[in-house]
Protein backbone atom coordinates (compact mmCIF):
# COMPACT_ATOMS: atom_id res chain seq x y z
CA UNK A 1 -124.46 74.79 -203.22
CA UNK A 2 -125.54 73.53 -199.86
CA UNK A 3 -128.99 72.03 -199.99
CA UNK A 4 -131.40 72.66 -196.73
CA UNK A 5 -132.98 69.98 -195.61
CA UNK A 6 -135.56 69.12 -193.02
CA UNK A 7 -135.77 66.63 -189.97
CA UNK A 8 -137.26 64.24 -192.34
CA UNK A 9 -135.09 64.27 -195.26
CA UNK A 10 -132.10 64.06 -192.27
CA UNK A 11 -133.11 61.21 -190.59
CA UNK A 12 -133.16 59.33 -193.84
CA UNK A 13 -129.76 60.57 -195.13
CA UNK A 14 -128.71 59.62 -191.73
CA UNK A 15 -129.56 56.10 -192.49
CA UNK A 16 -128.35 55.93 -196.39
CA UNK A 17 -124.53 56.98 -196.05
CA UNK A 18 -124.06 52.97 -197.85
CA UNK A 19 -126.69 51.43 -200.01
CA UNK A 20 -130.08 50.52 -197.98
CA UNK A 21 -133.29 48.83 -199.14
CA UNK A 22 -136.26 50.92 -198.64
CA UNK A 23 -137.71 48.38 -196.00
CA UNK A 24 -134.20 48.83 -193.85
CA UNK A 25 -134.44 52.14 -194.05
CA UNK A 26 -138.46 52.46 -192.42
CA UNK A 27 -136.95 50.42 -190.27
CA UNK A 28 -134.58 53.19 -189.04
CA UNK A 29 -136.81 56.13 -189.46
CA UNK A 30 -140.17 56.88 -187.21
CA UNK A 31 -142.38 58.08 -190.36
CA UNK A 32 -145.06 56.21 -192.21
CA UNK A 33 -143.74 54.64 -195.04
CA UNK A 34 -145.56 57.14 -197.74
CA UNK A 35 -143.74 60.07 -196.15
CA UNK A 36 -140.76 58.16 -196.18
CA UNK A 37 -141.49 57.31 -200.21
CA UNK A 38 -142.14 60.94 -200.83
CA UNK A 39 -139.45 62.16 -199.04
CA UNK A 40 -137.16 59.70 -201.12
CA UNK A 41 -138.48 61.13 -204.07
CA UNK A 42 -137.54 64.81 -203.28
CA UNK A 43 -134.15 64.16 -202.46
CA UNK A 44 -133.89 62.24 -205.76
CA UNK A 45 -135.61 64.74 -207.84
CA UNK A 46 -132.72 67.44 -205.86
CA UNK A 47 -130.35 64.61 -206.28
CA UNK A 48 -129.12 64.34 -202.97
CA UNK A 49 -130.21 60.10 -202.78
CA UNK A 50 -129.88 57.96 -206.23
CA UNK A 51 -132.63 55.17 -206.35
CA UNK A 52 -129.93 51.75 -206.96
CA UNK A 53 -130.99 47.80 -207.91
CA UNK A 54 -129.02 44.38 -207.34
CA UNK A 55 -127.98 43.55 -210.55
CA UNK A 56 -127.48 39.74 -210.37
CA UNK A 57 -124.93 38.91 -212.70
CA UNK A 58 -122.65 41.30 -211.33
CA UNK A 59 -123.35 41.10 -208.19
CA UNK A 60 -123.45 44.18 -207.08
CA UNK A 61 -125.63 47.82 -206.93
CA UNK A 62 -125.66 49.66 -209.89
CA UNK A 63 -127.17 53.06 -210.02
CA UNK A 64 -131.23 53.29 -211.37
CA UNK A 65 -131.18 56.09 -213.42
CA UNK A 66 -135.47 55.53 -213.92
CA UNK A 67 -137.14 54.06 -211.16
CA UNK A 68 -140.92 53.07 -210.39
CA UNK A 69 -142.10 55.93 -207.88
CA UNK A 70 -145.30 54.36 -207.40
CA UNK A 71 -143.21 51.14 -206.16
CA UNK A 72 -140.13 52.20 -204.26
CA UNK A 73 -139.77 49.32 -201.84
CA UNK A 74 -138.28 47.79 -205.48
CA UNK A 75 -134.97 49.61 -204.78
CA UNK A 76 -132.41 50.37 -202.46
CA UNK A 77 -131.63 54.11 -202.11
CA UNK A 78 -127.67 55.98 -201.32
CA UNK A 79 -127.28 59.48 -200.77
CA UNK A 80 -125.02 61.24 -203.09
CA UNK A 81 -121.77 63.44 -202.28
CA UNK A 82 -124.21 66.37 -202.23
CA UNK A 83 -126.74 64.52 -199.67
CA UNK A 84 -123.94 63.97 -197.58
CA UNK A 85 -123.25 67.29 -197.78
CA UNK A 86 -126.39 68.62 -197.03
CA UNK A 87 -126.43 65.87 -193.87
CA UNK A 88 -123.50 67.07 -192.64
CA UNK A 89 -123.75 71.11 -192.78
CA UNK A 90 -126.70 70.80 -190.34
C-alpha cells in the first residue's frame, strides 16, 4: 500500500533518506518547527519515519521504539522503506 502524502510530509522525507537530527532537518525544510514536529509525528504514527537515538556505547543509531513527542529535537528521525516509497511514487 502506497501512502499519500502531502508537500509537507515530502519535503521532510526528502531530507531523511539517512538518519537526521530534528534541528538538521528544520534546517532543510521552510516550516515552523511545530509543523515540522507534528508532521514527524504523523508519519511515525503511519510509520513511514522511525524516531532513532545515538546510543553511545555502540556508537551508532538504534531505532526508538517510544519517543518523547512533546520533545522531538531529542532524536534523530529516518524514513522507513514505506516512506521512501511514498516519497518516491509522487
Amino acid at each position: 500500500m502506497i501512502h499519500e502524502i502531502d508537500e509537507i510530509a515530502y519535503d521532510i522525507l526528502n531530507c531523511i533518506y539517512f538518519v537526521e537530527p530534528f534541528e538538521k532537518i528544520l534546517e532543510e525544510v521552510d516550516y515552523p518547527a511545530n509543523i515540522v514536529a507534528d508532521v514527524l509525528k504523523s508519519l511515525i504514527q503511519r510509520k513511514l519515519v522511525v524516531a532513532m537515538f545515538w546510543n553511545e556505547e555502540l556508537q551508532e543509531y538504534k531505532r526508538s521504539f517510544i519517543y518523547d513527542s512533546d520533545n522531538m529535537n531529542a532524536y534523530s528521525y529516518l524514513a522507513t522503506k514505506e516512506g521512501l516509497l511514498a516519497h518516491n511514487s509522487r
